[in-house]
PDB file of N, CA and C in Angstrom:
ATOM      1  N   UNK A   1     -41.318 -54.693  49.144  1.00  0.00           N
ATOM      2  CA  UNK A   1     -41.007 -55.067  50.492  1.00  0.00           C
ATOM      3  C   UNK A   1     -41.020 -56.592  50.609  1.00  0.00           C
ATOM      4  N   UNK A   2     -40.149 -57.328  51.159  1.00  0.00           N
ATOM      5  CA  UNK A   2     -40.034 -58.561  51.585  1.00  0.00           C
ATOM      6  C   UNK A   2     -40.927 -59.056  52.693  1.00  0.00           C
ATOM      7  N   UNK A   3     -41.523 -60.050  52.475  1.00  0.00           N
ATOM      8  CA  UNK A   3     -42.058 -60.283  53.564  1.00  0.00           C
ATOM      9  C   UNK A   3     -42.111 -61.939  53.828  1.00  0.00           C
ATOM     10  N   UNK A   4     -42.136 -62.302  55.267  1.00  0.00           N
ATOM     11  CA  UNK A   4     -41.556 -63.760  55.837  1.00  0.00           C
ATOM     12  C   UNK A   4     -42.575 -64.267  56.318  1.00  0.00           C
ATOM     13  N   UNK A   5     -42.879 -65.625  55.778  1.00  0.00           N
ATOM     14  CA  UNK A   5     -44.003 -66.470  56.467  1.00  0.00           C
ATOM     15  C   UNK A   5     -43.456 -67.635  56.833  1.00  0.00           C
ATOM     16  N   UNK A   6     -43.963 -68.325  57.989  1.00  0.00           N
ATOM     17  CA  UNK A   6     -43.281 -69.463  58.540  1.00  0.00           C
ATOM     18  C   UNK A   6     -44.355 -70.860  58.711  1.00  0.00           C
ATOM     19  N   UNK A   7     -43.604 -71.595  58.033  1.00  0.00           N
ATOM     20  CA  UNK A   7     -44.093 -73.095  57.445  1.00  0.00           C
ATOM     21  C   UNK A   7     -43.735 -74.146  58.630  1.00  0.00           C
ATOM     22  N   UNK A   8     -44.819 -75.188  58.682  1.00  0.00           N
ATOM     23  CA  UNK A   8     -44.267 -75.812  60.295  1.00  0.00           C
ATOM     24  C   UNK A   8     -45.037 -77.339  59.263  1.00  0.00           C
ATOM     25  N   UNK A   9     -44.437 -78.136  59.873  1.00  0.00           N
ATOM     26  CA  UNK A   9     -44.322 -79.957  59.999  1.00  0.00           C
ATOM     27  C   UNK A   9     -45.337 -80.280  61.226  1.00  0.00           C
ATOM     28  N   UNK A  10     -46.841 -80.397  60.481  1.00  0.00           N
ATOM     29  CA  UNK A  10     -47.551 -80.754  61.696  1.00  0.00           C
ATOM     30  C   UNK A  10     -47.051 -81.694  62.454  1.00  0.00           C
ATOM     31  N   UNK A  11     -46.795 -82.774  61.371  1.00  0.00           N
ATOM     32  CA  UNK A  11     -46.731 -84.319  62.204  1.00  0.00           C
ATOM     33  C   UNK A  11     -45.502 -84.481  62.912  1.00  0.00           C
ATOM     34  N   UNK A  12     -44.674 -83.766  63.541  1.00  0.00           N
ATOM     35  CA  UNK A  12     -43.560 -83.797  64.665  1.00  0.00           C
ATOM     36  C   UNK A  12     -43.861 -83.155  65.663  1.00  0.00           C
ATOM     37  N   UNK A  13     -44.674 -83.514  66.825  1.00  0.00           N
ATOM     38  CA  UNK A  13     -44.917 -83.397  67.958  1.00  0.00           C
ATOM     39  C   UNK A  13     -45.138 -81.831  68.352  1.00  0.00           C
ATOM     40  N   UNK A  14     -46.650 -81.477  66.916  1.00  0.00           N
ATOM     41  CA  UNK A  14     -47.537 -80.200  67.075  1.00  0.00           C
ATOM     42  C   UNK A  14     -48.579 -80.945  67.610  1.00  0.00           C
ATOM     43  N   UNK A  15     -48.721 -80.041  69.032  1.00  0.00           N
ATOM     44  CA  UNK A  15     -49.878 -79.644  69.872  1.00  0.00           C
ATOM     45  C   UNK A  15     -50.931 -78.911  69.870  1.00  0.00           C
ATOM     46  N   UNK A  16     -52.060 -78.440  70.245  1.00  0.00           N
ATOM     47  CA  UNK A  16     -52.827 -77.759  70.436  1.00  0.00           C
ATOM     48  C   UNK A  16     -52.159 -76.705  71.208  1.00  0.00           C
ATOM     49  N   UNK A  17     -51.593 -76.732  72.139  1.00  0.00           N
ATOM     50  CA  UNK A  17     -50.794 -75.299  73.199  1.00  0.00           C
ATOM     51  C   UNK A  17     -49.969 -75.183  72.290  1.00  0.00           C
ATOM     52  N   UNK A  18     -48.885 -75.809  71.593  1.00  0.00           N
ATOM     53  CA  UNK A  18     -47.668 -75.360  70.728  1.00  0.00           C
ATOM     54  C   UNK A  18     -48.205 -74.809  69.361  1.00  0.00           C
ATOM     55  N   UNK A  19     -49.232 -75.352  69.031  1.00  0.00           N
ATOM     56  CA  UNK A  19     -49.980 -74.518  67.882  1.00  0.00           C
ATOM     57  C   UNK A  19     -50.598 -73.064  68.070  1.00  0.00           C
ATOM     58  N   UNK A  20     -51.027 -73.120  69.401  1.00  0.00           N
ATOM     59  CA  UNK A  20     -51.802 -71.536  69.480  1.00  0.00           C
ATOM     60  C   UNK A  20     -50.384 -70.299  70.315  1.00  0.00           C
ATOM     61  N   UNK A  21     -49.445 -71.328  70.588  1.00  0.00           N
ATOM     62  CA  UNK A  21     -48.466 -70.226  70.936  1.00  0.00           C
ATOM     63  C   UNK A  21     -48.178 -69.821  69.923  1.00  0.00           C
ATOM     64  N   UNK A  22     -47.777 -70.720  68.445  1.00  0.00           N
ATOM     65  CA  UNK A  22     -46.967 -70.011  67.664  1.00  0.00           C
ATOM     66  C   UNK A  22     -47.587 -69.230  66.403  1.00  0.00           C
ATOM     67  N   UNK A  23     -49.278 -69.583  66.517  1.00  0.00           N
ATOM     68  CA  UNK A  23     -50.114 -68.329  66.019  1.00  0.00           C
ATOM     69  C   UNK A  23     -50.126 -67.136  66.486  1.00  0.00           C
ATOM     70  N   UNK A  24     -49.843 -67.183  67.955  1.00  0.00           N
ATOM     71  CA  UNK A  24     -49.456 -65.732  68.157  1.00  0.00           C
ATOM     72  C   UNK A  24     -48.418 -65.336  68.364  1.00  0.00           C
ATOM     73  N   UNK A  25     -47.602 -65.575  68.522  1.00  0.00           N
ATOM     74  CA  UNK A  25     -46.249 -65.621  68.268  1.00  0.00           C
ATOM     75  C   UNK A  25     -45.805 -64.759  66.603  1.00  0.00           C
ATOM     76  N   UNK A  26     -46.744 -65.679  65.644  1.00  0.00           N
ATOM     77  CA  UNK A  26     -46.343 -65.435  64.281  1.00  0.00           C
ATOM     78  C   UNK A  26     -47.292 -64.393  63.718  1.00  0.00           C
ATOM     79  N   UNK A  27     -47.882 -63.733  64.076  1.00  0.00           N
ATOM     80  CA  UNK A  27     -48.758 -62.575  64.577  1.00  0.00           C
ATOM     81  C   UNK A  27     -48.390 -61.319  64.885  1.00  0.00           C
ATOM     82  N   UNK A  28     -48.492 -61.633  66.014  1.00  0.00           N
ATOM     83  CA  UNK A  28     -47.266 -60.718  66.856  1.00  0.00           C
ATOM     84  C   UNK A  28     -45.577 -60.084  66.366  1.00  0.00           C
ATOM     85  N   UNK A  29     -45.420 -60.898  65.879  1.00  0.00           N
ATOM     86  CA  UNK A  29     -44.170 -60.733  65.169  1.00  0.00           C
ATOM     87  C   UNK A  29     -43.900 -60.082  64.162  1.00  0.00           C
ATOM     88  N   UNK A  30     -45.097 -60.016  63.268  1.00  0.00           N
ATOM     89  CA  UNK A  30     -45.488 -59.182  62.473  1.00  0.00           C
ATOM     90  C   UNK A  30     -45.003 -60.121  60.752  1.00  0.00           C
ATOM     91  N   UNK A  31     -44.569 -61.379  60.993  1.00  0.00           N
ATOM     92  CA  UNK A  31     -44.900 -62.280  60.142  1.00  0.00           C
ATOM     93  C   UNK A  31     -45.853 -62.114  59.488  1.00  0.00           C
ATOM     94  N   UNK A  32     -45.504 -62.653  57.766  1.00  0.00           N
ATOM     95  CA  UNK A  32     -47.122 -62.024  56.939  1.00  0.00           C
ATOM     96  C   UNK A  32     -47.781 -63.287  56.708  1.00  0.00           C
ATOM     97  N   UNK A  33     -47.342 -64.970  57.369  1.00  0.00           N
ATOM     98  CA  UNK A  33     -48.574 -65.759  57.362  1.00  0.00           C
ATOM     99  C   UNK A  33     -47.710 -67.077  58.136  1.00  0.00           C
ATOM    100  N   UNK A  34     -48.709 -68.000  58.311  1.00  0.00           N
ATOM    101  CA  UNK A  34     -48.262 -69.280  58.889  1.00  0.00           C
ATOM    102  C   UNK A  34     -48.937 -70.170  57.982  1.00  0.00           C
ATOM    103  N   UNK A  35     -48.530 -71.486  57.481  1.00  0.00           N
ATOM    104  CA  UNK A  35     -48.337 -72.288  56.655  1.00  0.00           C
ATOM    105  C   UNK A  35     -48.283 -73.456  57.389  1.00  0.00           C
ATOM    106  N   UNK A  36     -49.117 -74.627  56.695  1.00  0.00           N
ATOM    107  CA  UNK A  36     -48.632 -75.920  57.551  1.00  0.00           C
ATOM    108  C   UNK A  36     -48.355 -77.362  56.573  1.00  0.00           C
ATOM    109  N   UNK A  37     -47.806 -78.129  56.750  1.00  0.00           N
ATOM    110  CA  UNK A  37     -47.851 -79.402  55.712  1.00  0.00           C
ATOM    111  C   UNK A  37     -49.044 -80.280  55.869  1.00  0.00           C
ATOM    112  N   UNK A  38     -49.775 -80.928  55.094  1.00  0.00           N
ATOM    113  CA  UNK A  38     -50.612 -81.846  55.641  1.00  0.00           C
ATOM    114  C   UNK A  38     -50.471 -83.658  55.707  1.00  0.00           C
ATOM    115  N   UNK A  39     -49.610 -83.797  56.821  1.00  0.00           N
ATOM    116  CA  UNK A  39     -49.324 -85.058  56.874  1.00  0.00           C
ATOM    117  C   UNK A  39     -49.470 -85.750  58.114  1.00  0.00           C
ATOM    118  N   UNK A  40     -50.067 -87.495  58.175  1.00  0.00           N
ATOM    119  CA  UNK A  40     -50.664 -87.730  59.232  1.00  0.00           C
ATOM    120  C   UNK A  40     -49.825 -88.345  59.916  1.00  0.00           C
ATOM    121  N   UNK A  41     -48.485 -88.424  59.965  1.00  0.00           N
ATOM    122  CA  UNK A  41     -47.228 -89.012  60.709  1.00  0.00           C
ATOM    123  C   UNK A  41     -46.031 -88.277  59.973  1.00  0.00           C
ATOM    124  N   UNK A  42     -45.338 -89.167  61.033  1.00  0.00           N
ATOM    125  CA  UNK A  42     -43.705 -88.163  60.481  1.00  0.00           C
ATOM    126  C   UNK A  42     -43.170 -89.185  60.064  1.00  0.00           C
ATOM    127  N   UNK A  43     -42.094 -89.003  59.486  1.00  0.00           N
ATOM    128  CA  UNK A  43     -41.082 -90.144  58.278  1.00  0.00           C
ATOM    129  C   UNK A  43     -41.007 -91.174  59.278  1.00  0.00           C
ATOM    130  N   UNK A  44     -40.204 -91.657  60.246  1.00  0.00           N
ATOM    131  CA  UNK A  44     -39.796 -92.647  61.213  1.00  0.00           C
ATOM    132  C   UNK A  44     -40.063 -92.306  62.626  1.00  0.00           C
ATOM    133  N   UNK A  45     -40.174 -93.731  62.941  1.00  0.00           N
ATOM    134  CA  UNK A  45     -40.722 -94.034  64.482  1.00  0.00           C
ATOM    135  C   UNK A  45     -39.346 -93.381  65.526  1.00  0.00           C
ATOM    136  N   UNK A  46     -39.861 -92.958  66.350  1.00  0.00           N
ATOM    137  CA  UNK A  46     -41.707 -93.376  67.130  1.00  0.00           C
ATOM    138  C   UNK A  46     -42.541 -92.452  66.374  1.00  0.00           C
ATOM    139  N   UNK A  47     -43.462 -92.588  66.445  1.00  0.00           N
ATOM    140  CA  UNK A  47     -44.881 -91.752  65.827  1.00  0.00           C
ATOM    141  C   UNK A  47     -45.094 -90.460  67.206  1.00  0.00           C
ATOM    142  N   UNK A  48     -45.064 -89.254  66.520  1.00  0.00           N
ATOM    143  CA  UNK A  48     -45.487 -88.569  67.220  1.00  0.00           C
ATOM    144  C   UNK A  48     -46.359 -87.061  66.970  1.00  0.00           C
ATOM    145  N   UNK A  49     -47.078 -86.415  68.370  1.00  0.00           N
ATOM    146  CA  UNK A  49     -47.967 -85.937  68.002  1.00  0.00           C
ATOM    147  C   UNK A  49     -48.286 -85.181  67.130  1.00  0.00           C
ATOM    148  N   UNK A  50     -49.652 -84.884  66.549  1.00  0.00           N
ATOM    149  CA  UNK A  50     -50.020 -83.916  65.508  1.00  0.00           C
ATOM    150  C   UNK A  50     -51.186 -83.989  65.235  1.00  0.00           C
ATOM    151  N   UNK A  51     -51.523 -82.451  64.405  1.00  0.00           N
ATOM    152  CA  UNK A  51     -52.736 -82.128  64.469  1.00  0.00           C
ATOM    153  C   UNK A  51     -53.191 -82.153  62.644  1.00  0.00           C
ATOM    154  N   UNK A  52     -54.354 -82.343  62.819  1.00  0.00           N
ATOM    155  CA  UNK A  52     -54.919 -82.598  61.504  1.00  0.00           C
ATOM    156  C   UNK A  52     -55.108 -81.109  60.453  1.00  0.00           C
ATOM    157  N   UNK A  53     -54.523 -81.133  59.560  1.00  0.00           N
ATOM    158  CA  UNK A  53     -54.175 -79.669  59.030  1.00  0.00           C
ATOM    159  C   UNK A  53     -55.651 -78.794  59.077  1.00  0.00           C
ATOM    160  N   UNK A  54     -56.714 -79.580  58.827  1.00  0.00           N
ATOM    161  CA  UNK A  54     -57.691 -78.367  58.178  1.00  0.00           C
ATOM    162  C   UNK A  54     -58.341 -78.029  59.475  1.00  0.00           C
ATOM    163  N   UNK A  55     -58.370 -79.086  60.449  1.00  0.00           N
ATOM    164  CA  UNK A  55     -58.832 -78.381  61.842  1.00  0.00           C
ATOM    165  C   UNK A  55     -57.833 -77.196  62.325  1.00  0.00           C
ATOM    166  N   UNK A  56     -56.648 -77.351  62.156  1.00  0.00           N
ATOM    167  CA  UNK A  56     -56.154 -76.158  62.869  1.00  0.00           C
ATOM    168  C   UNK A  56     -55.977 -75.287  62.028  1.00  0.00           C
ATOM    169  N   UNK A  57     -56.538 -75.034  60.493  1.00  0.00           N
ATOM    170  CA  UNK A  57     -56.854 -73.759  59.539  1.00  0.00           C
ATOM    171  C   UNK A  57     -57.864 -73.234  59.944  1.00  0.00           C
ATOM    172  N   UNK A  58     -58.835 -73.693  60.647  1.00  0.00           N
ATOM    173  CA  UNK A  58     -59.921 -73.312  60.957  1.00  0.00           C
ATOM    174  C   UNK A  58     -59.781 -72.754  62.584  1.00  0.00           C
ATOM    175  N   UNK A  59     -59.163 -73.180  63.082  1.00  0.00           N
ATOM    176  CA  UNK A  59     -58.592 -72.688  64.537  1.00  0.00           C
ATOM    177  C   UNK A  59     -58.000 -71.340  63.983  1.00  0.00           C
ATOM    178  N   UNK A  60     -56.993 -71.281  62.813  1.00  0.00           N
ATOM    179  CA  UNK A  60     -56.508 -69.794  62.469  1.00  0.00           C
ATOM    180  C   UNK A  60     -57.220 -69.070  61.806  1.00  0.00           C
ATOM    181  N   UNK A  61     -58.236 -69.497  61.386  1.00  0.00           N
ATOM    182  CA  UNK A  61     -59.016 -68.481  60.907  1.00  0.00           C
ATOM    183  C   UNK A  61     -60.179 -67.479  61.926  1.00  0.00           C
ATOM    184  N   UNK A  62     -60.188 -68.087  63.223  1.00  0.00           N
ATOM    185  CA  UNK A  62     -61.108 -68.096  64.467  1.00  0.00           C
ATOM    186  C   UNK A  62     -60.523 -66.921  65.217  1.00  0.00           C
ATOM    187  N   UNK A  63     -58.656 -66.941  65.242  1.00  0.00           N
ATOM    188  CA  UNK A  63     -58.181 -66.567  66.544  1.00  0.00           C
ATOM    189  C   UNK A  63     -56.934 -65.852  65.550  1.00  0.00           C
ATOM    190  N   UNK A  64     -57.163 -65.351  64.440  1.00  0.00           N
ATOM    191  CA  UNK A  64     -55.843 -64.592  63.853  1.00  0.00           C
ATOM    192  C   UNK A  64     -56.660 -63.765  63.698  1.00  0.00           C
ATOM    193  N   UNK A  65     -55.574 -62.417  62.877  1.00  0.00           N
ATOM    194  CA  UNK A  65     -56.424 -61.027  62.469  1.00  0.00           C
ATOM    195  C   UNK A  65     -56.416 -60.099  61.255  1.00  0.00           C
ATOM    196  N   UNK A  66     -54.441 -60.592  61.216  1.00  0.00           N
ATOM    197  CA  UNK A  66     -54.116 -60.725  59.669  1.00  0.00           C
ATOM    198  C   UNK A  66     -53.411 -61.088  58.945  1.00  0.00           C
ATOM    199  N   UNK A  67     -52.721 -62.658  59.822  1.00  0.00           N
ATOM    200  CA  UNK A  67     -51.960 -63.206  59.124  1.00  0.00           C
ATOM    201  C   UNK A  67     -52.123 -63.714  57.566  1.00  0.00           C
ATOM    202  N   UNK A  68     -51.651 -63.998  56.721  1.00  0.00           N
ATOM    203  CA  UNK A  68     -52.234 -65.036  55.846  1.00  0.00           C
ATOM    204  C   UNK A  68     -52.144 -66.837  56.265  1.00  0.00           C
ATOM    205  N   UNK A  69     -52.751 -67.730  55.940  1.00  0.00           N
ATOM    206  CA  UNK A  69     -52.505 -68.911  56.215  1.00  0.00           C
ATOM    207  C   UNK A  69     -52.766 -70.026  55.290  1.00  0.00           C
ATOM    208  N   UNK A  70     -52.465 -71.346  55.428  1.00  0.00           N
ATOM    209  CA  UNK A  70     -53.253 -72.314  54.419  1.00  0.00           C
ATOM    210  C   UNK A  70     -52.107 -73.455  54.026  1.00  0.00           C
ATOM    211  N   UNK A  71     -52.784 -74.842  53.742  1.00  0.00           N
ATOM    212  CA  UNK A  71     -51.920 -75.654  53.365  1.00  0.00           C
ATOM    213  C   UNK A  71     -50.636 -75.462  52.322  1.00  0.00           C
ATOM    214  N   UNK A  72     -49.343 -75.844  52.637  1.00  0.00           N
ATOM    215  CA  UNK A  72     -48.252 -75.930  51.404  1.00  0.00           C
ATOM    216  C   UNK A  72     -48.764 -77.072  50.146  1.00  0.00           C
ATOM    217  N   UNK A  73     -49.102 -78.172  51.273  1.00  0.00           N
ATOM    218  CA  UNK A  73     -49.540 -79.189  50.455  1.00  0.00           C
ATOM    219  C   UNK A  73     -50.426 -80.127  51.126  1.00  0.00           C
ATOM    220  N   UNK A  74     -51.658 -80.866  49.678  1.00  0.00           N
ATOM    221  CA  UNK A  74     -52.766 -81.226  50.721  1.00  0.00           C
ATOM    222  C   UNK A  74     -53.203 -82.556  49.596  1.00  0.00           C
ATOM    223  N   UNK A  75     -52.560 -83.530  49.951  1.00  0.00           N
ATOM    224  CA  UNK A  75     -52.700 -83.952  49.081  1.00  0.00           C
ATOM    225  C   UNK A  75     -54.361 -85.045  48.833  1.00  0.00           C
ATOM    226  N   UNK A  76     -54.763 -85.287  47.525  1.00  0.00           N
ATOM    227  CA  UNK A  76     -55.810 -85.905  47.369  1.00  0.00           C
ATOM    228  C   UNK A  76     -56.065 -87.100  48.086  1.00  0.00           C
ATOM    229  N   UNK A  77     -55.306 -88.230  47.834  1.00  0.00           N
ATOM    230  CA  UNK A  77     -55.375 -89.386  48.471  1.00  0.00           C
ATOM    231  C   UNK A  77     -55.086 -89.484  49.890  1.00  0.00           C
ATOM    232  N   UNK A  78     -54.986 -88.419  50.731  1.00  0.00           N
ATOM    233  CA  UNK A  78     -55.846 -88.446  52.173  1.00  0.00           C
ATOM    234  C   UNK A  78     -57.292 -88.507  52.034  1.00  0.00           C
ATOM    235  N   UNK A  79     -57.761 -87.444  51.782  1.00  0.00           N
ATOM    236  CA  UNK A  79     -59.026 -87.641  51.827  1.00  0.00           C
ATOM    237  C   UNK A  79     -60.009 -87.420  50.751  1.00  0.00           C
ATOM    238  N   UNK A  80     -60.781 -87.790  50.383  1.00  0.00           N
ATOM    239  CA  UNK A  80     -62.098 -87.240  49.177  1.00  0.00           C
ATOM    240  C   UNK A  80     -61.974 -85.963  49.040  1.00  0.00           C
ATOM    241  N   UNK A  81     -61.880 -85.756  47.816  1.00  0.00           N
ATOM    242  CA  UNK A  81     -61.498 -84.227  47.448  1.00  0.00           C
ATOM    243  C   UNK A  81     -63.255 -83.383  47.909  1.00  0.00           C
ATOM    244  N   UNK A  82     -63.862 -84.223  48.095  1.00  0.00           N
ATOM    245  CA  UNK A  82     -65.375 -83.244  48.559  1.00  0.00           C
ATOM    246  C   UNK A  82     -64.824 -83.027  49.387  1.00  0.00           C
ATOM    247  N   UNK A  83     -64.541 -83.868  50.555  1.00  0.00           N
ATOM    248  CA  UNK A  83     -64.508 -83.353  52.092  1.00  0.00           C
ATOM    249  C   UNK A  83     -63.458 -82.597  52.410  1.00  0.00           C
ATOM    250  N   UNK A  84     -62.562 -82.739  51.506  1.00  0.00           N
ATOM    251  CA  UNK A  84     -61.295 -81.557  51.782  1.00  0.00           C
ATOM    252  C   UNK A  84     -61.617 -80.015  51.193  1.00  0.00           C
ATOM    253  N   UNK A  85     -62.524 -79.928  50.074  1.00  0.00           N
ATOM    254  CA  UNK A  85     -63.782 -79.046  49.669  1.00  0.00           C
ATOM    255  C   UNK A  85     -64.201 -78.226  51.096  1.00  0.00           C
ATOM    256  N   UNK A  86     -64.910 -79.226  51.603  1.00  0.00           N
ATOM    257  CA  UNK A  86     -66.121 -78.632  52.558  1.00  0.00           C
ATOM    258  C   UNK A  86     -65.031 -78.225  54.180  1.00  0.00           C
ATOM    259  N   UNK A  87     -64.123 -78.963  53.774  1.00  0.00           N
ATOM    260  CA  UNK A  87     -63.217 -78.696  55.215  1.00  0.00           C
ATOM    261  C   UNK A  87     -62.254 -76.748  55.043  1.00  0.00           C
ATOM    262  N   UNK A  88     -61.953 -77.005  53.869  1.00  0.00           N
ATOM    263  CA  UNK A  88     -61.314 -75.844  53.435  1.00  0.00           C
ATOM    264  C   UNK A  88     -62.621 -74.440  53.517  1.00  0.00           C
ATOM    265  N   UNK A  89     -63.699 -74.684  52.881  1.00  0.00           N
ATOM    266  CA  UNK A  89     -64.621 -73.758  53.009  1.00  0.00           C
ATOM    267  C   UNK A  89     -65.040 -73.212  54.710  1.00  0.00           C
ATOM    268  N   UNK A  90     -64.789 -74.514  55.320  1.00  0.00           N
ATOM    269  CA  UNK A  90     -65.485 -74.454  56.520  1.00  0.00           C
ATOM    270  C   UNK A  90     -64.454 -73.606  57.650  1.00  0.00           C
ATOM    271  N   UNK A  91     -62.851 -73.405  57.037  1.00  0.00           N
ATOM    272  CA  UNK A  91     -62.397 -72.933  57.965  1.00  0.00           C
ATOM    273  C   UNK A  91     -62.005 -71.546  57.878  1.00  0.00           C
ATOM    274  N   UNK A  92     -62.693 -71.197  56.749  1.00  0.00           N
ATOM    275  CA  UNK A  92     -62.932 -69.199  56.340  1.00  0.00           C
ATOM    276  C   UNK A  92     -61.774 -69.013  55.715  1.00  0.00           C
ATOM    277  N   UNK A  93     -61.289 -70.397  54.672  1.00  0.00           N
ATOM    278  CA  UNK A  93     -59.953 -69.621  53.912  1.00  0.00           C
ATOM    279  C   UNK A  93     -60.262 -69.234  52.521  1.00  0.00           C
ATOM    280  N   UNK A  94     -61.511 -69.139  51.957  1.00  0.00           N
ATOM    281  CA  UNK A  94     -62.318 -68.622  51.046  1.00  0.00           C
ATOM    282  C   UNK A  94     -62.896 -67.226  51.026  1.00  0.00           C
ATOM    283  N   UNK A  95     -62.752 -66.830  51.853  1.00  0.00           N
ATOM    284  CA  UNK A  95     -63.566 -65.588  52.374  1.00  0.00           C
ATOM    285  C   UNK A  95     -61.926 -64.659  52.940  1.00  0.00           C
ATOM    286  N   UNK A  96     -60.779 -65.018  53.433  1.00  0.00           N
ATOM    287  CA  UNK A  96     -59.638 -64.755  53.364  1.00  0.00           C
ATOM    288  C   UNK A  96     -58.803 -64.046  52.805  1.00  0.00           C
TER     289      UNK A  96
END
């Protein structure tokens, strides 16, 4: 069986309301996961909004039921690979 998961571009003007619509949305739909990039701006100005990937993995791990989820890509030189460690553990995608 085929199954469709949908990948989103935090850093182009993802919200907190546009993020939790389209968790349920992608849920509901019967989508088998949501996916996000981890990047802290978008290619060219203006700069606009977005959310920091591992906080809102942890938002889907809180308020989903059985999607699958989790970074496409996360890369090292954002942050200390500990704290991207303890961020990933912390948002129940280990236990997943």
């Amino acid at each position: 069986m085929l199954e469709i998961a949908i990948m989103l571009e935090g850093q182009n003007g993802l919200t907190w309301p546009r993020w939790q619509n389209l968790a349920r949305a992608v849920e509901d739909l019967g989508f088998a996961g949501l996916y996000r990039s981890d990047h802290f701006t978008n290619a060219t100005p203006p700069d606009k909004e977005s959310l920091e990937l591992w906080v809102s993995l942890t938002w889907l791990a809180a308020h989903t039921k059985r999607i699958e989820f989790g970074p496409l890509v996360s890369p090292l030189s954002f942050r200390h690979p500990a704290l991207t460690a303890r961020m990933a553990t912390a948002s129940g995608m280990t236990g997943r």
